[in-house]
PDB file of N, CA and C in Angstrom:
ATOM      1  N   UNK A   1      35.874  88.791 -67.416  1.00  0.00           N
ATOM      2  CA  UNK A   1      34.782  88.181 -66.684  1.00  0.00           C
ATOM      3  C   UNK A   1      35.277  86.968 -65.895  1.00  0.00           C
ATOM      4  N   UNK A   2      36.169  86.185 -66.586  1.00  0.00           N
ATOM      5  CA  UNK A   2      36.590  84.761 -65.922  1.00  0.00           C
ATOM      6  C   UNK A   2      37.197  85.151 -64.625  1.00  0.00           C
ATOM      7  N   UNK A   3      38.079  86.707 -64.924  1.00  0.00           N
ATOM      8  CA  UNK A   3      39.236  86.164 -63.970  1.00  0.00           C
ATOM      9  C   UNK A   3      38.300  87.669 -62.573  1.00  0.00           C
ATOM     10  N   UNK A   4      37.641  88.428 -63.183  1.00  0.00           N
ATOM     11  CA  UNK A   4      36.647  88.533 -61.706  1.00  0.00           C
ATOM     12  C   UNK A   4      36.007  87.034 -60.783  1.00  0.00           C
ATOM     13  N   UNK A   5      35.557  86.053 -61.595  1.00  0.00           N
ATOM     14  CA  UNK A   5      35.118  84.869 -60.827  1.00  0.00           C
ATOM     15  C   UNK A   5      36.226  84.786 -60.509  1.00  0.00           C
ATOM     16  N   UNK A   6      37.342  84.670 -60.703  1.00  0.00           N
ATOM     17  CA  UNK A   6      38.484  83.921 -59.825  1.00  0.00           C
ATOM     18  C   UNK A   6      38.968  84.792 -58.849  1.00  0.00           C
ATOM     19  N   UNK A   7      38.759  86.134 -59.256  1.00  0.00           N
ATOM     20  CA  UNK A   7      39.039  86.398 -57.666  1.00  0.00           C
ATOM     21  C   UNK A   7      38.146  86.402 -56.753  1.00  0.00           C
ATOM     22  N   UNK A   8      36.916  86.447 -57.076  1.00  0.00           N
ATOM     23  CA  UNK A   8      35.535  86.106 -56.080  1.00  0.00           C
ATOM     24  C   UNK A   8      36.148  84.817 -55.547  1.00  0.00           C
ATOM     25  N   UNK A   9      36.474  84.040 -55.883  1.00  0.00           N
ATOM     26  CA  UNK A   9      37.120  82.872 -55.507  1.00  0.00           C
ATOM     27  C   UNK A   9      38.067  82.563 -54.476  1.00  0.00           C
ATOM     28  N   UNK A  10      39.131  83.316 -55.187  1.00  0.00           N
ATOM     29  CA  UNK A  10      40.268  83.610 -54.213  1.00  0.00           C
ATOM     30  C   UNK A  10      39.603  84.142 -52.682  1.00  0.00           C
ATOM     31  N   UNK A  11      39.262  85.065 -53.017  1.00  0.00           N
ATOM     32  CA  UNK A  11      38.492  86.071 -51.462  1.00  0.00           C
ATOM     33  C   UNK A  11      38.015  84.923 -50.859  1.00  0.00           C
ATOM     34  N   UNK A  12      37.056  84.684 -51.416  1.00  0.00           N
ATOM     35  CA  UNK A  12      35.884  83.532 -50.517  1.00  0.00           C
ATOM     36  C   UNK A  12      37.158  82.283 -49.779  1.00  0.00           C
ATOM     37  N   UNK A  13      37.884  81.657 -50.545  1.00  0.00           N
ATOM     38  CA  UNK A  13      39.013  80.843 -50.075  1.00  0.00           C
ATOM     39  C   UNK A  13      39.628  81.369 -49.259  1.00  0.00           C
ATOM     40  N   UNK A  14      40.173  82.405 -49.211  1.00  0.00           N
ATOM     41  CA  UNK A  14      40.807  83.417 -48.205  1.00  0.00           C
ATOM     42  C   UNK A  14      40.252  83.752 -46.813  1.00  0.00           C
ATOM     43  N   UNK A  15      38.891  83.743 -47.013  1.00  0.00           N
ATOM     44  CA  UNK A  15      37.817  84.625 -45.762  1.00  0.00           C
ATOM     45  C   UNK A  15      37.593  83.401 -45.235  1.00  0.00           C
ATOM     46  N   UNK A  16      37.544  82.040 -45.695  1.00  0.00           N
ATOM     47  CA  UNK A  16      37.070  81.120 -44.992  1.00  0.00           C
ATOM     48  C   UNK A  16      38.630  80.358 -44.310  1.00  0.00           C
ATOM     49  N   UNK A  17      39.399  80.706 -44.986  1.00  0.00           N
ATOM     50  CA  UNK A  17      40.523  79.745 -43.879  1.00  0.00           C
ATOM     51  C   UNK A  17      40.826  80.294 -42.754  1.00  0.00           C
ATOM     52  N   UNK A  18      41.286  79.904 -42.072  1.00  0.00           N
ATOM     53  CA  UNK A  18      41.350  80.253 -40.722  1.00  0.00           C
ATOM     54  C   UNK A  18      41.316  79.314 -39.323  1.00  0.00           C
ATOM     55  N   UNK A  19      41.133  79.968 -38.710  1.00  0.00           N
ATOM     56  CA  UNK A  19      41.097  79.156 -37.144  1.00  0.00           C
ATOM     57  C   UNK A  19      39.429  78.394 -37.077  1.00  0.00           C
ATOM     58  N   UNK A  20      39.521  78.090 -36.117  1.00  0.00           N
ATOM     59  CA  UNK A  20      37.859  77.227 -35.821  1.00  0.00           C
ATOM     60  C   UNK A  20      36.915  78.243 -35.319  1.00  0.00           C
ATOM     61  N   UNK A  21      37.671  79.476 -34.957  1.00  0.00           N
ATOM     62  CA  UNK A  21      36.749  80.689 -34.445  1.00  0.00           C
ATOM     63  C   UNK A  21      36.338  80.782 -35.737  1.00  0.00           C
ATOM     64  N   UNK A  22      37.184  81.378 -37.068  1.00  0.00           N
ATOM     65  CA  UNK A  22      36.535  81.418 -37.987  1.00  0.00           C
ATOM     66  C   UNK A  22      35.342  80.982 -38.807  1.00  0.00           C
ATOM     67  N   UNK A  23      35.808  79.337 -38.424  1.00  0.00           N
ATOM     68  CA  UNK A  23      35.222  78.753 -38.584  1.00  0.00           C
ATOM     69  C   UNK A  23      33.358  79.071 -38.520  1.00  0.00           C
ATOM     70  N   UNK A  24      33.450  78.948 -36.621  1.00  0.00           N
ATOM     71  CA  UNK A  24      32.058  78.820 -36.644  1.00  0.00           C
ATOM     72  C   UNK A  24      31.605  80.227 -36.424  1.00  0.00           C
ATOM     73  N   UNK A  25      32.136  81.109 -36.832  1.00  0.00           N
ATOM     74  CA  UNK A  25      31.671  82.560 -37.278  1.00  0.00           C
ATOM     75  C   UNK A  25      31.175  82.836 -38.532  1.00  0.00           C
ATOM     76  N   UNK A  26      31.640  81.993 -39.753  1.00  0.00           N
ATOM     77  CA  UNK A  26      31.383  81.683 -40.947  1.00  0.00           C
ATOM     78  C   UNK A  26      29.922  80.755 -40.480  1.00  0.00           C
ATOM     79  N   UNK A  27      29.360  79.823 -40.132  1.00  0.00           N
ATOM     80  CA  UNK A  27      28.337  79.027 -39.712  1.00  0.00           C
ATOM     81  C   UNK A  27      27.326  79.707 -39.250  1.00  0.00           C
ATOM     82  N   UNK A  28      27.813  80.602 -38.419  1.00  0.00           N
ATOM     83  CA  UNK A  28      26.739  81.795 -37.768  1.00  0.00           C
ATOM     84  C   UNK A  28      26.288  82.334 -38.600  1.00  0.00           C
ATOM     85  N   UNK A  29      27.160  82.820 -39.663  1.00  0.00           N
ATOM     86  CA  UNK A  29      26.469  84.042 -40.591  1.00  0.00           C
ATOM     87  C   UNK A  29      25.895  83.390 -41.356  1.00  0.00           C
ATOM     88  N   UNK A  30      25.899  82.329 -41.941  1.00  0.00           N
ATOM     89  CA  UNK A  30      25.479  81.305 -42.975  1.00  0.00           C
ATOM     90  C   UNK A  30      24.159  81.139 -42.310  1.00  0.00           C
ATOM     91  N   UNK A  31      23.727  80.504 -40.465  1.00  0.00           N
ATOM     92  CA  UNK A  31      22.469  80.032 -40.228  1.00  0.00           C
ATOM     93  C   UNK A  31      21.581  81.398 -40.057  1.00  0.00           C
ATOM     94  N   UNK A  32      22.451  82.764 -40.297  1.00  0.00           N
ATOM     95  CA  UNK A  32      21.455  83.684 -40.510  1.00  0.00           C
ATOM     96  C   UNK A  32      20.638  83.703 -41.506  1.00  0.00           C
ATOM     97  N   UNK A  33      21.078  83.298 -42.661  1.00  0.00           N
ATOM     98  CA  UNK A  33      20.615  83.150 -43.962  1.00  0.00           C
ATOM     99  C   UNK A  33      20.051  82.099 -44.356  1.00  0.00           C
ATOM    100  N   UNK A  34      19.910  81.325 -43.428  1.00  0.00           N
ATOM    101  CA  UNK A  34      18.991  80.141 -43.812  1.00  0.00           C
ATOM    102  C   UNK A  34      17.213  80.832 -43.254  1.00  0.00           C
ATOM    103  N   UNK A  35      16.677  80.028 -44.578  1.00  0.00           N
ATOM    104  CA  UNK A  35      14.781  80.405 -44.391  1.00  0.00           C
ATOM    105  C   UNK A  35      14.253  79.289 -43.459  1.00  0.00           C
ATOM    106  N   UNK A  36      14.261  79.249 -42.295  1.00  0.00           N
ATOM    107  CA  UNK A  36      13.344  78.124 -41.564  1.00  0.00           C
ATOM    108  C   UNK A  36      12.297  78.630 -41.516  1.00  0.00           C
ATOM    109  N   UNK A  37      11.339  77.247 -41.886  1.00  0.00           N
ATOM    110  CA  UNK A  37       9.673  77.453 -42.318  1.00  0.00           C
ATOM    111  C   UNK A  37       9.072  77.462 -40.825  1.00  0.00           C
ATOM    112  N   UNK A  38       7.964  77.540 -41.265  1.00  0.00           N
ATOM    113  CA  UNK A  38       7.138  77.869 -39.988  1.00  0.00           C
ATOM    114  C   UNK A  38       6.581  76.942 -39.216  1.00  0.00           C
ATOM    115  N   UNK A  39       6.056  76.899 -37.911  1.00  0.00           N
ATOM    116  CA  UNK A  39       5.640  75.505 -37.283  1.00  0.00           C
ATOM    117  C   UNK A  39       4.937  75.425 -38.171  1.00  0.00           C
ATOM    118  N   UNK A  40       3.245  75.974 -38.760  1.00  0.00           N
ATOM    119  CA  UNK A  40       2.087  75.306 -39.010  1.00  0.00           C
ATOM    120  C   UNK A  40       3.063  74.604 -40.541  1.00  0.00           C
ATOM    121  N   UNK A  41       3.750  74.931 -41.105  1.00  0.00           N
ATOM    122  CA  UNK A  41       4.585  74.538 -42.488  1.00  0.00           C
ATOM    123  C   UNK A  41       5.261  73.058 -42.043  1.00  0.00           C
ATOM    124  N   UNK A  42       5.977  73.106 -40.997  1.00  0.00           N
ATOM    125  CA  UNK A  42       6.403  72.027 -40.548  1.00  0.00           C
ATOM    126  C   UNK A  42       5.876  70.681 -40.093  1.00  0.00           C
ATOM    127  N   UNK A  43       4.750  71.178 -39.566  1.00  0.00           N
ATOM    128  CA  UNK A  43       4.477  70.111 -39.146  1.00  0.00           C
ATOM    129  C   UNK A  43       3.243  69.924 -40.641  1.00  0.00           C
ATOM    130  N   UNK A  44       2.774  70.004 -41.358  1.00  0.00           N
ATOM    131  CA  UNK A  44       1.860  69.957 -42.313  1.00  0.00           C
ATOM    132  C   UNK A  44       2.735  68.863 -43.526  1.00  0.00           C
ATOM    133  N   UNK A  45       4.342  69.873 -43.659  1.00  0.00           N
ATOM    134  CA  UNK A  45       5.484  68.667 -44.141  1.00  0.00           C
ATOM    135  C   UNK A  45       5.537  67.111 -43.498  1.00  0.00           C
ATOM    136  N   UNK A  46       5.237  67.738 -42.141  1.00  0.00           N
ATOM    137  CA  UNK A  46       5.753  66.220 -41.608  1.00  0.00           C
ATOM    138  C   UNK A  46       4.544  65.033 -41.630  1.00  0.00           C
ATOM    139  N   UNK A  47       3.687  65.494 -41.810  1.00  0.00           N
ATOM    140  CA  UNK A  47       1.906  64.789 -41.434  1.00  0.00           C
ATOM    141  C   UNK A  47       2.000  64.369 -43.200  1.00  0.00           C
ATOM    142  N   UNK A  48       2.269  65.316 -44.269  1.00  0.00           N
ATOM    143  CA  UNK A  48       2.251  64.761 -45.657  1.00  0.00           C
ATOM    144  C   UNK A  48       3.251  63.593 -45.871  1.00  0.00           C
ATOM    145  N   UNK A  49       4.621  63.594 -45.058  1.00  0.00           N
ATOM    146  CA  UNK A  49       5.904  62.680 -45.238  1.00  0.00           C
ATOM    147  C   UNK A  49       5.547  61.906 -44.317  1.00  0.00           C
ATOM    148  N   UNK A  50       4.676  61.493 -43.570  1.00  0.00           N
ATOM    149  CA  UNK A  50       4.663  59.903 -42.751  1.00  0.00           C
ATOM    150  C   UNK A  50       2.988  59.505 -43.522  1.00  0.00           C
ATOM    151  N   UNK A  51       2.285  60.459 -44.066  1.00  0.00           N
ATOM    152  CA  UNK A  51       1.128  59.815 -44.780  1.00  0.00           C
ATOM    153  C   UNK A  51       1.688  59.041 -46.199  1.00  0.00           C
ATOM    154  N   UNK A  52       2.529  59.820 -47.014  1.00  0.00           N
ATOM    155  CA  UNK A  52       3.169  59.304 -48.231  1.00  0.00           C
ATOM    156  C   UNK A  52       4.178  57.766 -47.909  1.00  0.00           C
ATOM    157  N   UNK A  53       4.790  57.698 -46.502  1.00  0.00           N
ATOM    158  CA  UNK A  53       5.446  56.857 -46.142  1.00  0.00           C
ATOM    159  C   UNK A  53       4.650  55.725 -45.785  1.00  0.00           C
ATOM    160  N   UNK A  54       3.726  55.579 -45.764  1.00  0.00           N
ATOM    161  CA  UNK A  54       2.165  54.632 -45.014  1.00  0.00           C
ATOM    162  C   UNK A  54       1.777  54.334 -46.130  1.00  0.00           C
ATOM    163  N   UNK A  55       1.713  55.382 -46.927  1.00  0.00           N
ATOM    164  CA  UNK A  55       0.610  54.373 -48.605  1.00  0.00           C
ATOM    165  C   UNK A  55       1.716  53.662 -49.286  1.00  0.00           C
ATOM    166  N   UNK A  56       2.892  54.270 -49.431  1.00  0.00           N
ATOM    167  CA  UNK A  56       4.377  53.739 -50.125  1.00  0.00           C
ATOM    168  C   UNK A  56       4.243  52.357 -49.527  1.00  0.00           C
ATOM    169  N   UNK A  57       4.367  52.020 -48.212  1.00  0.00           N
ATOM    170  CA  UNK A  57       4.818  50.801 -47.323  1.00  0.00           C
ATOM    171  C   UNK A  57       3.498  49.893 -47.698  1.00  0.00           C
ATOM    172  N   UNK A  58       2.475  50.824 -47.738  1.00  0.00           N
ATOM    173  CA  UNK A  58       0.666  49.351 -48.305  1.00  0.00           C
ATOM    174  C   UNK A  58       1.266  49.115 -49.908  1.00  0.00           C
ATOM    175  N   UNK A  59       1.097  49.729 -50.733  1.00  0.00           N
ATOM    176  CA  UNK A  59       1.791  49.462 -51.886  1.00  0.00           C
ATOM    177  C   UNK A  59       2.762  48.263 -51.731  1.00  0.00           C
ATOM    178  N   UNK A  60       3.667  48.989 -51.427  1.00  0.00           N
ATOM    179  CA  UNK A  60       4.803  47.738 -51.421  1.00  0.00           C
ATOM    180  C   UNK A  60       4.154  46.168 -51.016  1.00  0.00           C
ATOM    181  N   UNK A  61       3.585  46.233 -49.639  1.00  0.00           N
ATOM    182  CA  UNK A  61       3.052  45.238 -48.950  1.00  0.00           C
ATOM    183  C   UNK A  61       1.986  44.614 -49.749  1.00  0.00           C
ATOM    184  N   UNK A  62       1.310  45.365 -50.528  1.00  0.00           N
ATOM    185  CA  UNK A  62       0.160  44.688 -51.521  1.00  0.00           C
ATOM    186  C   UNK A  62       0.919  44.085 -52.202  1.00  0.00           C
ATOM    187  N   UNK A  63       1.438  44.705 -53.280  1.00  0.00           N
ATOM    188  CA  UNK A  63       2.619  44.244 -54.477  1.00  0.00           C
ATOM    189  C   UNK A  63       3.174  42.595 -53.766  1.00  0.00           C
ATOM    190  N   UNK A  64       3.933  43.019 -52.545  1.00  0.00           N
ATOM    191  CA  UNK A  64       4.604  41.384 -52.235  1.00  0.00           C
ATOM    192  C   UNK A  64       3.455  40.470 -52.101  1.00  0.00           C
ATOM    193  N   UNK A  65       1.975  40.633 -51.733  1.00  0.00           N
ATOM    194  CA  UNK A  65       1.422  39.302 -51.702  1.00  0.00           C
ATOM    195  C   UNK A  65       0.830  39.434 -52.603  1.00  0.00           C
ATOM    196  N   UNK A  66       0.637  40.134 -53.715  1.00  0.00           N
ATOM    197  CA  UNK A  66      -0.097  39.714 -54.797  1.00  0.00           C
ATOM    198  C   UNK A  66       1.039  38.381 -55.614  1.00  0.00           C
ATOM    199  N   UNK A  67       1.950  39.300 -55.579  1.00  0.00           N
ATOM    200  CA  UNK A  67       3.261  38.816 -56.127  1.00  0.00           C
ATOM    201  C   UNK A  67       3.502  36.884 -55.707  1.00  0.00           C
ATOM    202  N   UNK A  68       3.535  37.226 -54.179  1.00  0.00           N
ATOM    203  CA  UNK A  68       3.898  35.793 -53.192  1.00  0.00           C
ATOM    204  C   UNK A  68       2.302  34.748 -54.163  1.00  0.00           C
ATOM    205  N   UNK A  69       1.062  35.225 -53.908  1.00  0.00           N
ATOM    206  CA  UNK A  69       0.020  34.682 -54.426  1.00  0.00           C
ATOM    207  C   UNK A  69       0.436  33.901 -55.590  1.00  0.00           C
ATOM    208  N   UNK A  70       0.729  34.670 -56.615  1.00  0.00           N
ATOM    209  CA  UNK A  70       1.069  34.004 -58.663  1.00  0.00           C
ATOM    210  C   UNK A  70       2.322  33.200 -58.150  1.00  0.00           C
ATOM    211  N   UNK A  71       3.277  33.565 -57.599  1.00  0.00           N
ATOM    212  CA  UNK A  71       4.221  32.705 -57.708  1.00  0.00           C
ATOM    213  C   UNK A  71       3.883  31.160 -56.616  1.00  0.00           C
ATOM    214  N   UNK A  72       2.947  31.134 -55.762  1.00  0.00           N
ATOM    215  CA  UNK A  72       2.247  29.791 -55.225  1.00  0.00           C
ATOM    216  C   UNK A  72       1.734  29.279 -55.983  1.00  0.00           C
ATOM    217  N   UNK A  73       0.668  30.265 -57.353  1.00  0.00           N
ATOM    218  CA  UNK A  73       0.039  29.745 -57.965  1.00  0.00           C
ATOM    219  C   UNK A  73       1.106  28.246 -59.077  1.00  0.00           C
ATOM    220  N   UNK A  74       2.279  29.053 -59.679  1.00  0.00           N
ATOM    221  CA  UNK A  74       3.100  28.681 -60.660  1.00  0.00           C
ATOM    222  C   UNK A  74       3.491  27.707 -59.928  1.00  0.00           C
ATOM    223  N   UNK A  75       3.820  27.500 -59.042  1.00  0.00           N
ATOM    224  CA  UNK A  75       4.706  26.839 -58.435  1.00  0.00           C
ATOM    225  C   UNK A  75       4.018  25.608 -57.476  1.00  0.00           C
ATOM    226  N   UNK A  76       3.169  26.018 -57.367  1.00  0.00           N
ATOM    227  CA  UNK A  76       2.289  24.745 -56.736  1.00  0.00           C
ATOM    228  C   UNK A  76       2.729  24.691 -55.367  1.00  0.00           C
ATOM    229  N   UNK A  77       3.229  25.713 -54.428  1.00  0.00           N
ATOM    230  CA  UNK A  77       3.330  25.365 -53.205  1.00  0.00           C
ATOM    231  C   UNK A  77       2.558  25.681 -52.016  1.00  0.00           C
TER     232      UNK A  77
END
């Protein structure tokens, strides 16, 4: 069993060296196999990741002046 992984290994090491043609012939076949999601998916990702980035940043921004507040308080300034 080990030494089938090692030659799966070997091969794959083998098939990928090469020239830069190789190279981005290996890249080609690879971005065949990539799953790109769909616009309505994409952009629904992107509208959830700048809404999560907006409450993260009020959070934070609350936190520092509650924070700035107690430490005026302690401190008397």
């Amino acid at each position: 069993m080990a030494s089938a992984v090692k030659e799966k290994q070997a091969a794959a090491v083998a098939a990928t060296s090469g020239t830069q043609g190789s190279y981005l012939q290996e890249v080609q076949r690879e971005m065949r196999k990539v799953s790109w999601p769909k616009r309505s998916e994409l952009i629904n990702n992107t509208i959830l990741t700048l809404v999560a980035s907006g409450l993260l940043a009020l959070l934070i921004f609350g936190m520092d002046r509650i924070i700035s507040a107690i430490l005026q308080l302690v401190y008397g300034a």
